[in-house]
C-alpha atoms as a PDB file:
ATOM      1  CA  UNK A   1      39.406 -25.462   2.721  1.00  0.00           C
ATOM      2  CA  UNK A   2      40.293 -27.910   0.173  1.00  0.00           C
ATOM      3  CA  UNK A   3      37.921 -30.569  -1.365  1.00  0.00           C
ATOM      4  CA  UNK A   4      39.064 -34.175  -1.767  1.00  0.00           C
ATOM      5  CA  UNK A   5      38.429 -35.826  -4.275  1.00  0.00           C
ATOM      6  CA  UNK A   6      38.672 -39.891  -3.427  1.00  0.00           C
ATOM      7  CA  UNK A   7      37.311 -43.161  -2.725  1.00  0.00           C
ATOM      8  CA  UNK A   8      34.517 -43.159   0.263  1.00  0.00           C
ATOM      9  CA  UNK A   9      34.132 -46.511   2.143  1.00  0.00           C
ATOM     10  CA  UNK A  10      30.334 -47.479   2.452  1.00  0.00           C
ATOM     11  CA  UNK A  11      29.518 -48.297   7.164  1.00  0.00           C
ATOM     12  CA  UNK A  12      25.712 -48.465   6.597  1.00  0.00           C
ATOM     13  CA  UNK A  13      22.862 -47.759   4.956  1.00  0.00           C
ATOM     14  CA  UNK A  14      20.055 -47.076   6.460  1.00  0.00           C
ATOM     15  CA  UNK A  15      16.408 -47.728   4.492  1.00  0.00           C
ATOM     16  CA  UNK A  16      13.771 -45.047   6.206  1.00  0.00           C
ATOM     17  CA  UNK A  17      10.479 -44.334   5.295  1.00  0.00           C
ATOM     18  CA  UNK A  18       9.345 -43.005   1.876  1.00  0.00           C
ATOM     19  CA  UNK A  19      11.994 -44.073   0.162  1.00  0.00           C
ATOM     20  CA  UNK A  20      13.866 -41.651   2.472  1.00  0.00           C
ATOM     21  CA  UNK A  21      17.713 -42.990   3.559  1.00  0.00           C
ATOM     22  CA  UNK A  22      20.554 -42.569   5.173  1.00  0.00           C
ATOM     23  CA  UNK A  23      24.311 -43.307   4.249  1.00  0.00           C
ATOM     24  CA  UNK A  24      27.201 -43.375   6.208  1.00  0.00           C
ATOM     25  CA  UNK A  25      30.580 -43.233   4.315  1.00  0.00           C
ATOM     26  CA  UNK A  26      34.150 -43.541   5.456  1.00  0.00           C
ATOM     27  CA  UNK A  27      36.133 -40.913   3.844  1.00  0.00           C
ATOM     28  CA  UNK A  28      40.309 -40.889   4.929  1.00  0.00           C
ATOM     29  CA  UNK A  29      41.832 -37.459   4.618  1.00  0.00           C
ATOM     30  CA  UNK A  30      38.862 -35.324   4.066  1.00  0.00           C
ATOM     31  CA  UNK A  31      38.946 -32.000   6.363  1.00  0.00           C
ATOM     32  CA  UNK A  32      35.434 -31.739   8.461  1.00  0.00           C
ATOM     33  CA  UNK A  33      32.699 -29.753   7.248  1.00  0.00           C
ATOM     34  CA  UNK A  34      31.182 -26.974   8.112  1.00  0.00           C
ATOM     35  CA  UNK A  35      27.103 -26.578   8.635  1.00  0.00           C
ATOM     36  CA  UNK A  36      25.593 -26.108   5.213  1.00  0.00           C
ATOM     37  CA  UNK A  37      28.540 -27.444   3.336  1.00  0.00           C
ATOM     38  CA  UNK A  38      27.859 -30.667   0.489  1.00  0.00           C
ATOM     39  CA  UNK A  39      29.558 -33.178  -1.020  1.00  0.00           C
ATOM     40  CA  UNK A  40      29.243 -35.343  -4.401  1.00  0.00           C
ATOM     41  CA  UNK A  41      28.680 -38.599  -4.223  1.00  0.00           C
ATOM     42  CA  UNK A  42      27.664 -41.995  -6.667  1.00  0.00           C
ATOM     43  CA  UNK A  43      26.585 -44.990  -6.580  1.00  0.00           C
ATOM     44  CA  UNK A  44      29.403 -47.857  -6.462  1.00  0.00           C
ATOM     45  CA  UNK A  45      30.277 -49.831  -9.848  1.00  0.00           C
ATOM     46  CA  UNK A  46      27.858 -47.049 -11.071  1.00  0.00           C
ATOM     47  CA  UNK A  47      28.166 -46.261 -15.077  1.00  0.00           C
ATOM     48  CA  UNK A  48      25.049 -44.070 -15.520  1.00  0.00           C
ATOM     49  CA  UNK A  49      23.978 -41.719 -14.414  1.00  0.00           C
ATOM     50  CA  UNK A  50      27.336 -40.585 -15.052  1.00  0.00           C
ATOM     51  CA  UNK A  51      27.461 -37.265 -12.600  1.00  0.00           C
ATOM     52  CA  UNK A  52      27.220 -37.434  -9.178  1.00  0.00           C
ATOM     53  CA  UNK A  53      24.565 -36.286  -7.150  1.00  0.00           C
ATOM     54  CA  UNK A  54      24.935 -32.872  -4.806  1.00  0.00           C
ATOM     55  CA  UNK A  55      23.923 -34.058  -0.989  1.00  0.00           C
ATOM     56  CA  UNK A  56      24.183 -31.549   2.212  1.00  0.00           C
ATOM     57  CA  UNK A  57      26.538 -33.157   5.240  1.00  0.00           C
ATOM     58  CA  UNK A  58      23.990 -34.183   7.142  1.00  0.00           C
ATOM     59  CA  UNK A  59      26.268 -35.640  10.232  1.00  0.00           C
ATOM     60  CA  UNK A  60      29.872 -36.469  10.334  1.00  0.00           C
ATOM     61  CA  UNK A  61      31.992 -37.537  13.095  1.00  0.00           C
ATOM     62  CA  UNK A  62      36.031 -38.806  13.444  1.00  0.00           C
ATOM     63  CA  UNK A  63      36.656 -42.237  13.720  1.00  0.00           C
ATOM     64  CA  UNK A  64      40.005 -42.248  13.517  1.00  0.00           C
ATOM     65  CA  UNK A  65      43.151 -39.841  12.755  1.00  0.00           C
ATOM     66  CA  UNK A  66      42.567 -37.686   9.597  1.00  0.00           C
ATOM     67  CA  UNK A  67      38.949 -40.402   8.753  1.00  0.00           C
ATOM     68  CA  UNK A  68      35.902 -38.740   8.835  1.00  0.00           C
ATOM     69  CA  UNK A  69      32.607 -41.254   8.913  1.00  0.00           C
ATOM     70  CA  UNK A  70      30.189 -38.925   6.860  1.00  0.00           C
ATOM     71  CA  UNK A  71      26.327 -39.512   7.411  1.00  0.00           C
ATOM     72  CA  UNK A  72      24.070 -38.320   4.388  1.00  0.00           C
ATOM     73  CA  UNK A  73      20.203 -38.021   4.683  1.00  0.00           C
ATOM     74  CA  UNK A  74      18.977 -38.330   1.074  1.00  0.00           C
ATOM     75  CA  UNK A  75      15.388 -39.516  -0.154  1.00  0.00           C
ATOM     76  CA  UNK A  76      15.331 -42.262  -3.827  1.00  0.00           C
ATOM     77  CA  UNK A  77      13.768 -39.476  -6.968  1.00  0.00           C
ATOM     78  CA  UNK A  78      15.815 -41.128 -10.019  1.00  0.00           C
ATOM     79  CA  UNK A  79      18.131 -43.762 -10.735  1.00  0.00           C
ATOM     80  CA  UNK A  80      21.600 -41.719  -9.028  1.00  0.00           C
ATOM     81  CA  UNK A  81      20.034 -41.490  -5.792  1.00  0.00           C
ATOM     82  CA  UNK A  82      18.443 -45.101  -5.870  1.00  0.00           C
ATOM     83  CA  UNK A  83      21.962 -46.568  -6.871  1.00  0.00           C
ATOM     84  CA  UNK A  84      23.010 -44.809  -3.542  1.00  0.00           C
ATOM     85  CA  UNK A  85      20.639 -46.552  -1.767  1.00  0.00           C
ATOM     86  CA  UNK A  86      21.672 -50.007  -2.740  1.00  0.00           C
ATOM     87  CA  UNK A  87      25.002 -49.474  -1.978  1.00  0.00           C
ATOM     88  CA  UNK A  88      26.517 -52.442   0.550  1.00  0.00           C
ATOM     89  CA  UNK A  89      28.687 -52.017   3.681  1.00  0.00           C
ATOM     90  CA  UNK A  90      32.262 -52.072   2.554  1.00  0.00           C
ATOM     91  CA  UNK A  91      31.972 -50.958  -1.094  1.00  0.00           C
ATOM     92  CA  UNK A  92      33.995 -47.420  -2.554  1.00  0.00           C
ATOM     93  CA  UNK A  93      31.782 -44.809  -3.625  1.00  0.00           C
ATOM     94  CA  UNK A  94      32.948 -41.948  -5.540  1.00  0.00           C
ATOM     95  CA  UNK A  95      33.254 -39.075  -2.682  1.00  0.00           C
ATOM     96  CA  UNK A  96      34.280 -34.815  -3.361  1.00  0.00           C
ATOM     97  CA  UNK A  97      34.249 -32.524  -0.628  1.00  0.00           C
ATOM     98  CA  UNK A  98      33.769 -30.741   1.224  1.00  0.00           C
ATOM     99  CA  UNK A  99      32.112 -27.900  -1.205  1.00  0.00           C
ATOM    100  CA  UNK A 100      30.547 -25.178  -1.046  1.00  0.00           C
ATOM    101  CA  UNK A 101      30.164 -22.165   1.550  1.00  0.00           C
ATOM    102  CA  UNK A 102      28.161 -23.079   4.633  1.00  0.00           C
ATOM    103  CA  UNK A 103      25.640 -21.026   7.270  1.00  0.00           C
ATOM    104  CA  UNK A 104      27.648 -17.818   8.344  1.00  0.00           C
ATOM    105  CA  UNK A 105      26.063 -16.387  11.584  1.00  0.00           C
ATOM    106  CA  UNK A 106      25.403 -19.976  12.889  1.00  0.00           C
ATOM    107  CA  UNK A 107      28.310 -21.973  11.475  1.00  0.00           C
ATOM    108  CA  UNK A 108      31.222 -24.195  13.872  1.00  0.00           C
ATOM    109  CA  UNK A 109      31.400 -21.349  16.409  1.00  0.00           C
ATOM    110  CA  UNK A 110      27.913 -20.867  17.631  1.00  0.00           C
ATOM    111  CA  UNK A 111      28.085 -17.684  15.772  1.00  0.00           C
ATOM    112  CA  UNK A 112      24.952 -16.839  16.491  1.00  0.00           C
ATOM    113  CA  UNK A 113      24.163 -14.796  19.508  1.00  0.00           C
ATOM    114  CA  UNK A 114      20.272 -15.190  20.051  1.00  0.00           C
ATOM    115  CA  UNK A 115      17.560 -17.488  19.642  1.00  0.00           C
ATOM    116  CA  UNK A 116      17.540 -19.100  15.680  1.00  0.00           C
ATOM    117  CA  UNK A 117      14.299 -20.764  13.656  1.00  0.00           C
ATOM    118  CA  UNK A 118      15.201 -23.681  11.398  1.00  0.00           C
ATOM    119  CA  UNK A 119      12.380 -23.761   8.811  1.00  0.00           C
ATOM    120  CA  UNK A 120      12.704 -27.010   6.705  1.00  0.00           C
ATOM    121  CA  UNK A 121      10.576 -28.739   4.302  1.00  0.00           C
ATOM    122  CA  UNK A 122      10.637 -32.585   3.356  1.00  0.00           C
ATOM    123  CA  UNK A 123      14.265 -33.570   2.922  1.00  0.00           C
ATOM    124  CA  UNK A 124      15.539 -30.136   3.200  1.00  0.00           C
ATOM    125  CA  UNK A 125      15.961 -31.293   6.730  1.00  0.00           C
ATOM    126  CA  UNK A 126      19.120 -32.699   5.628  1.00  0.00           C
ATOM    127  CA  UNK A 127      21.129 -29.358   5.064  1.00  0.00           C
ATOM    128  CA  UNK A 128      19.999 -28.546   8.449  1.00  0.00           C
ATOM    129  CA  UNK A 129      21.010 -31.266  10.178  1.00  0.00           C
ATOM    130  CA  UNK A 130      24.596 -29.867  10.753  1.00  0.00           C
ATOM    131  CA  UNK A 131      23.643 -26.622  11.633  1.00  0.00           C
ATOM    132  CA  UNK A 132      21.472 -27.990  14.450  1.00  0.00           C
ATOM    133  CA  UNK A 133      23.994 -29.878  15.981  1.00  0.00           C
ATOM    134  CA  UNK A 134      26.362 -27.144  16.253  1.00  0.00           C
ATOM    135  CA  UNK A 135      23.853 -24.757  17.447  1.00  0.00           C
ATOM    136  CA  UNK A 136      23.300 -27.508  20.283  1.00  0.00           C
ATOM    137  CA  UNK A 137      26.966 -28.042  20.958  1.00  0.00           C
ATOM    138  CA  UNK A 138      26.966 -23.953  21.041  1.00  0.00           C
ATOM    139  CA  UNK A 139      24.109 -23.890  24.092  1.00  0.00           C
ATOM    140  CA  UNK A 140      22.374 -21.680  21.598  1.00  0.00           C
ATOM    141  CA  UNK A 141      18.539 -21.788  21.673  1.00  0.00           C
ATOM    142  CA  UNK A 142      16.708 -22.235  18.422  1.00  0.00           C
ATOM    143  CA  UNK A 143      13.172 -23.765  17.371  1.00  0.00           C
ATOM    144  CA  UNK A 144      13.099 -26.299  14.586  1.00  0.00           C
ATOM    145  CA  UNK A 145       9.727 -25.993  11.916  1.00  0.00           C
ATOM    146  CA  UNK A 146       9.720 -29.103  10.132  1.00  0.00           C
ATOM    147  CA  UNK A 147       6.636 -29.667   7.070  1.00  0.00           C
ATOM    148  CA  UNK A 148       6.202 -32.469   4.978  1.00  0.00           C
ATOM    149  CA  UNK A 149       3.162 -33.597   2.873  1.00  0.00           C
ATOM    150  CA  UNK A 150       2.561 -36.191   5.174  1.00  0.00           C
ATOM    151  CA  UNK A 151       4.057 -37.960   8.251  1.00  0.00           C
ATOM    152  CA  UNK A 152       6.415 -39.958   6.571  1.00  0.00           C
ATOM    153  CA  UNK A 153       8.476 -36.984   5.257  1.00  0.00           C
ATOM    154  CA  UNK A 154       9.484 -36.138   8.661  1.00  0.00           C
ATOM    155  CA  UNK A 155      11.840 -38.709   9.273  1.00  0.00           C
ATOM    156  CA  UNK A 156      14.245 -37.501  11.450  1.00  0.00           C
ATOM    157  CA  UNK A 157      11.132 -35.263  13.800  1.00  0.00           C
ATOM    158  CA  UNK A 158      12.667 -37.180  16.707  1.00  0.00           C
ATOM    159  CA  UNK A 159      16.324 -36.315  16.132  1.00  0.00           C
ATOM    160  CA  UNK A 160      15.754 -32.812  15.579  1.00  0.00           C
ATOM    161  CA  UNK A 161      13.059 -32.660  18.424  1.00  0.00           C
ATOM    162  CA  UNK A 162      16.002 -34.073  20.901  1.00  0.00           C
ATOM    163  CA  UNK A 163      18.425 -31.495  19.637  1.00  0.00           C
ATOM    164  CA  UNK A 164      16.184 -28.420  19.966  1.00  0.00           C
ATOM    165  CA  UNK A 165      14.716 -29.265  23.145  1.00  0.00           C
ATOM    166  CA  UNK A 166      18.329 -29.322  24.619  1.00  0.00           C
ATOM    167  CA  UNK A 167      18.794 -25.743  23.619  1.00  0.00           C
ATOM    168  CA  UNK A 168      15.243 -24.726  25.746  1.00  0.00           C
ATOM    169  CA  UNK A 169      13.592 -24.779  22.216  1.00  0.00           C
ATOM    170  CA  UNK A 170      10.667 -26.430  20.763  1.00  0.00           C
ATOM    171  CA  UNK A 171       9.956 -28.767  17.391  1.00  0.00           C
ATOM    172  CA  UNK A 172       6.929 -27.293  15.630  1.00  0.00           C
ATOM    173  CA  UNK A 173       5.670 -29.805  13.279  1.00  0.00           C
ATOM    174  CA  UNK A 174       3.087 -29.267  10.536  1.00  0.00           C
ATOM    175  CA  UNK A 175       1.692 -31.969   7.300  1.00  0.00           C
ATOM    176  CA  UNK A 176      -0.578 -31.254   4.751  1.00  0.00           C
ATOM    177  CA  UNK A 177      -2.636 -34.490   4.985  1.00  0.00           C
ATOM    178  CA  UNK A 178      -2.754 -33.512   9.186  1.00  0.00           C
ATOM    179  CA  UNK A 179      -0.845 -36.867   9.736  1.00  0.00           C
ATOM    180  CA  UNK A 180       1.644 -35.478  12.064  1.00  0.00           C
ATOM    181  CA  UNK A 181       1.613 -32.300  14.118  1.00  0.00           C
ATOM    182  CA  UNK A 182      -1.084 -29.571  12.793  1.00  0.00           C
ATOM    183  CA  UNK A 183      -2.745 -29.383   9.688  1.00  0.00           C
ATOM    184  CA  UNK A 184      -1.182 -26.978   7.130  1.00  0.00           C
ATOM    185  CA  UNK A 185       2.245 -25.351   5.787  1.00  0.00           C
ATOM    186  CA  UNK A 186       5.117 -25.350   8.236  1.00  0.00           C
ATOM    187  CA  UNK A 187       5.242 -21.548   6.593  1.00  0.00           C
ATOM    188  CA  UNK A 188       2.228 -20.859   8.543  1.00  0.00           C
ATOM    189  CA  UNK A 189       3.198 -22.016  11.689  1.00  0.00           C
ATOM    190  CA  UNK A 190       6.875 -19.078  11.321  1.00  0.00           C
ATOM    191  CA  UNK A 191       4.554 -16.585  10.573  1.00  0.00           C
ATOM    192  CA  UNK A 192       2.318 -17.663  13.644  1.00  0.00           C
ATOM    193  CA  UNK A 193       5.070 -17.207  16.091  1.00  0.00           C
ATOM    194  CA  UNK A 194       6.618 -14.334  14.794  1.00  0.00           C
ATOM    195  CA  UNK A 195       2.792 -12.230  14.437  1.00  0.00           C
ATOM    196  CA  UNK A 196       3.044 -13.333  18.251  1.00  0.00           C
ATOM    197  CA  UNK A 197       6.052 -12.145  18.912  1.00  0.00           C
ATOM    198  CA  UNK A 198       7.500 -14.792  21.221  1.00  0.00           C
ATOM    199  CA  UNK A 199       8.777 -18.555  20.645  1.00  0.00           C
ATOM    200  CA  UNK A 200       7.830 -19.854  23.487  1.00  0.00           C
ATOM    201  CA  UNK A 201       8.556 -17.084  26.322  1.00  0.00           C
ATOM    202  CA  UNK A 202      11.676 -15.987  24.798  1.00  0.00           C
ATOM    203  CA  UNK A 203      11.102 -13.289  22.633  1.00  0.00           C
ATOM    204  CA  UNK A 204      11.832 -12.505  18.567  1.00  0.00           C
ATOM    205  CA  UNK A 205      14.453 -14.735  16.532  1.00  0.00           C
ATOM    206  CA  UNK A 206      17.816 -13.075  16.060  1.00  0.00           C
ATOM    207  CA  UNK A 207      17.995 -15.407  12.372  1.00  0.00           C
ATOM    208  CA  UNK A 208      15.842 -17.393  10.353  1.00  0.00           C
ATOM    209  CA  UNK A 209      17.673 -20.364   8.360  1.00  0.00           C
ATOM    210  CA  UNK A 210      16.278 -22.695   5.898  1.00  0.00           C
ATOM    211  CA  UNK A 211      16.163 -25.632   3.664  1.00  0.00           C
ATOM    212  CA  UNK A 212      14.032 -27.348   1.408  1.00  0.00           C
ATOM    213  CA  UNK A 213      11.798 -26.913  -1.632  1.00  0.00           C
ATOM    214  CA  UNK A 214      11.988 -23.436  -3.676  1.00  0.00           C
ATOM    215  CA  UNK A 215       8.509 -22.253  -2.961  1.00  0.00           C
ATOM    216  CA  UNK A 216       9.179 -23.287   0.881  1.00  0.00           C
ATOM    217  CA  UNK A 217      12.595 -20.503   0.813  1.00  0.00           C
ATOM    218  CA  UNK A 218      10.631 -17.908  -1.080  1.00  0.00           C
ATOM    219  CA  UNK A 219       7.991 -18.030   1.572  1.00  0.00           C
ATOM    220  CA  UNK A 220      10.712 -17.964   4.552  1.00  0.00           C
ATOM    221  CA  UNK A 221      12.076 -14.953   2.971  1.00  0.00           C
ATOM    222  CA  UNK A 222       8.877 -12.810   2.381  1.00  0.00           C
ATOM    223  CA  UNK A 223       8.032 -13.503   6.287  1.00  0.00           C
ATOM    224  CA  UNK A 224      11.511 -12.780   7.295  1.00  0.00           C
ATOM    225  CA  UNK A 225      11.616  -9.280   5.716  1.00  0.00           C
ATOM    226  CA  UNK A 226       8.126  -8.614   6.771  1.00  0.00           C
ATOM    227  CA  UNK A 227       8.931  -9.261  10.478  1.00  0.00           C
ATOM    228  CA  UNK A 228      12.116  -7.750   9.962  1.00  0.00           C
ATOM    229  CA  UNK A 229      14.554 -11.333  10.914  1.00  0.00           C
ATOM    230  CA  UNK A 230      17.916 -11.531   8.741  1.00  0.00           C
ATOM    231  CA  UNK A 231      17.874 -15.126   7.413  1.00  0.00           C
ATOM    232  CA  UNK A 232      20.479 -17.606   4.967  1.00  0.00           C
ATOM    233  CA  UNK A 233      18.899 -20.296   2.826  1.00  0.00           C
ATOM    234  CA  UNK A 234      20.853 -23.375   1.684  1.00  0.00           C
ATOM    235  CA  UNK A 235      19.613 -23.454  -2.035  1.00  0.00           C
ATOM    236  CA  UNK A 236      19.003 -26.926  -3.524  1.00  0.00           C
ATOM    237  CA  UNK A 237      19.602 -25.955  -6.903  1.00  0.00           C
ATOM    238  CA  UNK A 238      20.925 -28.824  -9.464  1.00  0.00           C
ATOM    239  CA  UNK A 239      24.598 -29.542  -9.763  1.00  0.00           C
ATOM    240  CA  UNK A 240      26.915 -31.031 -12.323  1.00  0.00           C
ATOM    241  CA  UNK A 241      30.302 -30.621 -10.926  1.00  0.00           C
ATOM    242  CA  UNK A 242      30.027 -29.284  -7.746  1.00  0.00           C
ATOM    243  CA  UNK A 243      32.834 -26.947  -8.483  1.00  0.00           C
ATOM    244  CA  UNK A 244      31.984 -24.460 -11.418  1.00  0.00           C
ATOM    245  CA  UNK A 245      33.226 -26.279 -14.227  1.00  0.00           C
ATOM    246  CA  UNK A 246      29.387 -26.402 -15.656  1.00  0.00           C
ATOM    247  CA  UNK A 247      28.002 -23.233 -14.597  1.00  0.00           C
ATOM    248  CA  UNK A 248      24.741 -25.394 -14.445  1.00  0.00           C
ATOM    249  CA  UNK A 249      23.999 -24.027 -10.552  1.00  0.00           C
ATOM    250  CA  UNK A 250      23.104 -19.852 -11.377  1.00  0.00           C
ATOM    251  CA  UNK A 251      21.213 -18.278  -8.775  1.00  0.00           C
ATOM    252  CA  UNK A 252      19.844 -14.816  -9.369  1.00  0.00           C
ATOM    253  CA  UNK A 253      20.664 -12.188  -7.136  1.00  0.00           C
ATOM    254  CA  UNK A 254      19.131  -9.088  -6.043  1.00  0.00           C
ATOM    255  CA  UNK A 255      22.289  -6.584  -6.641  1.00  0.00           C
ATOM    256  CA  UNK A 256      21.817  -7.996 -10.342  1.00  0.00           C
ATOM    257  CA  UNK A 257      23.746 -10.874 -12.444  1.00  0.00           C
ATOM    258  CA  UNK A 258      24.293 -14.466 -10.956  1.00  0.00           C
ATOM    259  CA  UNK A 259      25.862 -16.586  -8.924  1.00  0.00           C
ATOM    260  CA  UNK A 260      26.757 -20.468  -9.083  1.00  0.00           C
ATOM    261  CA  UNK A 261      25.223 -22.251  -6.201  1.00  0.00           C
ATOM    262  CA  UNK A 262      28.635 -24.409  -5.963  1.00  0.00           C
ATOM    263  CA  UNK A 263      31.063 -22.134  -5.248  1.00  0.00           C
ATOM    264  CA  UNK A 264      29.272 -18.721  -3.811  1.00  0.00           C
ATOM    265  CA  UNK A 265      26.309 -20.908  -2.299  1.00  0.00           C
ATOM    266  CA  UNK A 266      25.042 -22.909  -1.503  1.00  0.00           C
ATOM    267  CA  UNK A 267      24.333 -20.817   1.564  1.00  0.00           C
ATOM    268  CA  UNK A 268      22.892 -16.823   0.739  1.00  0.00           C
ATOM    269  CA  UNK A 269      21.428 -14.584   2.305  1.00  0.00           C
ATOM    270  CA  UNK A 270      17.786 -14.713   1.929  1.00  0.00           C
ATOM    271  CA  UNK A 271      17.875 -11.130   1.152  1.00  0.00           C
ATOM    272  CA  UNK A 272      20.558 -12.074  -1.590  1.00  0.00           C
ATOM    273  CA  UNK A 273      18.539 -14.472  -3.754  1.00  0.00           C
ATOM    274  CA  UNK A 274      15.510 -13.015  -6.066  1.00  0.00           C
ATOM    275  CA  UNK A 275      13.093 -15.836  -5.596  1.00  0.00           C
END
């Protein structure tokens, strides 16, 4: 698959809670994505920051032959992803992509056979967002964990409730502050229903798949070899290019030496990564 590297034309932006948004961009020419893939993106008229900013397809969808409307889920931390969010309807935005290599036993055909978790934390909901939907499209069951510190970092619960339930699975929601769902680390609830054995009346996930913050992964992996569940994670690790160029992306592997998060990633194995 080959990136392009072009104009995107802004359809909406979307201010959600927490500084959380969402961006829809109209990109002409661009191949489709598959789950776990990313693009880079900046801010229109933008001078500085100079680099783009690394964000996981969250949606896309054709709107016309060869144009691809692009939805992004991303949440304001500096001034790259706040120039994002100011961006009006009808302004060109730098756009690359797709990049990257996506989920590989749940990717565009369904490719996995039983039921799946989806363990995301905060904003790492958006590199699971894809994945979701094709597992829906796929009729294949999964359960989606979603954890934030509080209830505003769930902000698309309801989306990802909707798609899960249509499978026969469940949305198991956990914050820290007890604002929404249980009390706790969404970490805690995994290990819960995997010590049980069951997700619902189901039995054992075939695959565990995650995004979100470092410590969040780590965890997902340590419970996934203890309960013996093959797993990928879609690493969020900083990126200049998006391509290699900067080899600012490593990600330490098990088997020994690295590997750049752009062009090997950002999807691993969880058994892959040492974290």
């Amino acid at each position: 698959m080959v990136a392009l590297d072009a104009r995107g034309k802004v359809l909406e932006v979307r201010l959600l809670p927490r500084r959380h948004f969402l961006l829809r961009i109209r990109v002409d020419g661009m191949e489709p994505a598959a789950p776990g893939q990313f693009v880079m993106v900046a801010g229109a008229n933008q001078a500085e920051p100079y680099l783009r900013r690394a964000f996981s397809v969250y949606d896309q969808e054709p709107v016309g032959k060869g144009v691809v409307a692009v939805s992004l889920l991303g949440k304001v931390i500096g001034p790259g992803t706040a120039a994002l969010a100011s961006c009006l309807p009808g302004q060109d935005i730098p756009f690359l992509g797709p990049l990257g290599r996506g989920f590989r036993r749940s990717g565009r055909d369904g490719g996995c056979r039983g039921r799946a978790a989806l363990v995301a934390g905060g904003i790492g909901s958006a590199g699971l967002g894809m994945l979701a939907r094709a597992l829906a499209r796929a009729e294949r069951p999964f359960d989606f964990y979603y954890g934030g510190r509080s209830a505003d970092d769930l902000v698309e619960a309801a989306e990802f409730g909707r798609l899960s339930e249509s499978t026969g699975g469940r949305l198991f929601r956990t914050t820290e502050d007890g604002t929404a769902g249980s009390r706790g680390l969404i970490t805690e609830a995994l290990a819960a229903t995997l010590e049980a054995g069951t997700r619902g009346s189901t039995g054992a996930y075939e695959t565990v798949c995650t995004c979100g913050p470092h410590g969040l992964m780590a965890a997902v992996a340590r419970i996934a070899e203890e309960y013996g569940v093959e797993g990928e994670a879609a690493m969020e690790t900083p990126m200049g290019c998006g391509y290699g160029a900067c080899l600012g992306c490593a990600v330490e592997l098990e088997r020994g030496g690295y590997a750049l998060c752009c062009r090997h990633g950002p999807v691993f194995d969880l058994s892959e990564v040492v974290w």
